[in-house]
Protein backbone atom coordinates (compact mmCIF):
# COMPACT_ATOMS: atom_id res chain seq x y z
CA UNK A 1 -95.36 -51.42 -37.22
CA UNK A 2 -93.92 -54.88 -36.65
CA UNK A 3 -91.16 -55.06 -33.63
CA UNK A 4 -90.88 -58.46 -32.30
CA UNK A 5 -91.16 -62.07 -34.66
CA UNK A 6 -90.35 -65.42 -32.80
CA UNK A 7 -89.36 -68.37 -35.28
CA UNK A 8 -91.72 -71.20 -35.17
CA UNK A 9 -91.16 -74.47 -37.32
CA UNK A 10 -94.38 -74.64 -39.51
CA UNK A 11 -95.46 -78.28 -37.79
CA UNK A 12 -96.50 -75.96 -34.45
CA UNK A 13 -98.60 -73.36 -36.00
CA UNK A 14 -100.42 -76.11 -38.21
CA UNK A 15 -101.21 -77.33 -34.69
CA UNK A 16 -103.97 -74.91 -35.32
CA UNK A 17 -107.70 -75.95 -36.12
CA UNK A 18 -108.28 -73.52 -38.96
CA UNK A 19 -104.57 -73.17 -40.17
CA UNK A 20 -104.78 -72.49 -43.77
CA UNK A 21 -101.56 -71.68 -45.48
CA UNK A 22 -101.61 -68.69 -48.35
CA UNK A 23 -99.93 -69.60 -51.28
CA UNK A 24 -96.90 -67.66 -51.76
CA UNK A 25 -94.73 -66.80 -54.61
CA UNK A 26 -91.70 -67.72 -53.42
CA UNK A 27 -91.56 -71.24 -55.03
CA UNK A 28 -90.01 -73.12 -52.19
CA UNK A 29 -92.58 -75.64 -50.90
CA UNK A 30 -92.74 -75.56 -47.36
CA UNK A 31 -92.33 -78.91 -45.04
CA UNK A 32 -93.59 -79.39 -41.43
CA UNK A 33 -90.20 -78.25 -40.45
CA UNK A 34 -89.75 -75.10 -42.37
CA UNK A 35 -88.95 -72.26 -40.26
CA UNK A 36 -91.55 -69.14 -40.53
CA UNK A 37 -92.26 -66.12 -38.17
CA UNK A 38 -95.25 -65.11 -36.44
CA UNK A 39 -94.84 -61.21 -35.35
CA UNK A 40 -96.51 -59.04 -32.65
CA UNK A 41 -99.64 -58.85 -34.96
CA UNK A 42 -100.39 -62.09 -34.52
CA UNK A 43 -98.94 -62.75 -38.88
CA UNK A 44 -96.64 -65.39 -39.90
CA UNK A 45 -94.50 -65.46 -42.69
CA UNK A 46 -92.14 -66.82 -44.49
CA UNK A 47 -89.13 -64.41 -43.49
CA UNK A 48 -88.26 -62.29 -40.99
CA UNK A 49 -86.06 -59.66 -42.76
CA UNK A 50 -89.63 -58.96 -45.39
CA UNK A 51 -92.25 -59.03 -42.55
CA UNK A 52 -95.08 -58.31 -45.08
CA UNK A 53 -93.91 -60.23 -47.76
CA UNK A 54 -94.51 -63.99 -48.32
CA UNK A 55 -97.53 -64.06 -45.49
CA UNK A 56 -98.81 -67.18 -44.75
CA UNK A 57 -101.57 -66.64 -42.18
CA UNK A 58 -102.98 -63.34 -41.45
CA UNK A 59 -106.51 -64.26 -40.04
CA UNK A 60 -106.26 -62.81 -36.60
CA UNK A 61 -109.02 -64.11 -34.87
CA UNK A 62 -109.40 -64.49 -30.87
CA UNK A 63 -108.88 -67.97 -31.49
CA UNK A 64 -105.95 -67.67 -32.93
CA UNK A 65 -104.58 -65.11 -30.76
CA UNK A 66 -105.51 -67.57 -27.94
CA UNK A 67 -103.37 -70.42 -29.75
CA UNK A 68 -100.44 -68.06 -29.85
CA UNK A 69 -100.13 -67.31 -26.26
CA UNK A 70 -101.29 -70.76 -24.66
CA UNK A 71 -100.07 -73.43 -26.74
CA UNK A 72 -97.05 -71.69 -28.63
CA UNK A 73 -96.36 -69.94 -25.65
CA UNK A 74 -96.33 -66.53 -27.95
CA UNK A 75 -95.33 -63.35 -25.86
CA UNK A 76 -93.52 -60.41 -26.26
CA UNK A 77 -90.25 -60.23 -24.65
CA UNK A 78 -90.52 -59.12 -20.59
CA UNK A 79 -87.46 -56.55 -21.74
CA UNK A 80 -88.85 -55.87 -24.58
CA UNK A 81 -92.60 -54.90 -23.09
CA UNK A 82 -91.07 -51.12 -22.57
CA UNK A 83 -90.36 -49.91 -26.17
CA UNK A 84 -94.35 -51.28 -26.88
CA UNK A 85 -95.31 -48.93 -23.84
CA UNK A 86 -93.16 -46.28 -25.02
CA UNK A 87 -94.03 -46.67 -28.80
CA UNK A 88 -97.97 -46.10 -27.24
CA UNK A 89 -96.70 -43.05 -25.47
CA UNK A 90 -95.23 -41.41 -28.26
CA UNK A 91 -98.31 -42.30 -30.66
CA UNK A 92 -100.22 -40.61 -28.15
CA UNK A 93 -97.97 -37.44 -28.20
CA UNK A 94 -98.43 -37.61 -31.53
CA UNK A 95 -94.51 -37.65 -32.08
CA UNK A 96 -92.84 -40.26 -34.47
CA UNK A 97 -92.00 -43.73 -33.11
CA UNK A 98 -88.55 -45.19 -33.17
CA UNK A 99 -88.08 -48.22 -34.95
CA UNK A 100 -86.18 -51.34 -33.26
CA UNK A 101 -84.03 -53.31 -34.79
């Protein structure tokens, strides 16, 4: 389940060596400075209220997860770190875990 996106204008992630777009159906062609979300799975897309709808890039790779974190500076929120280590908790229990929003 996604938790955390963090905009990104499209002209960063296309910083990227093997950036290659997916087409999309949305119709809208997207410029260098289009807005787009990349999520905790390391995904981007196109809006961050349909997180797996419109998906540009979903080839998570080391690479890319390297990228992410030292040259988009890609991290999940200090005070938001605790709901990922309770959310791994609860999996564990086997109980049901509660979706942020």
């Amino acid at each position: 389940m996604k938790k955390y996106g963090k905009a990104y204008h499209l002209h960063d992630l296309r910083q990227f060596p093997d950036w290659r777009e997916a087409d999309t159906d949305a119709g809208t062609p997207l410029s260098a400075e289009s807005i787009v979300y990349l999520w905790d799975d390391f995904t981007v897309v196109k809006s961050p209220i349909y997180p797996d709808k419109d998906v540009l890039w979903n080839t998570v790779t080391e690479d890319w997860q390297r990228f992410c974190r030292d040259t988009l500076h890609f991290e999940i929120p200090e005070d938001l770190r605790y709901a990922y280590a309770q959310s791994s908790e609860e999996q564990s229990a086997g109980e049901a875990s509660p979706r942020l929003i």
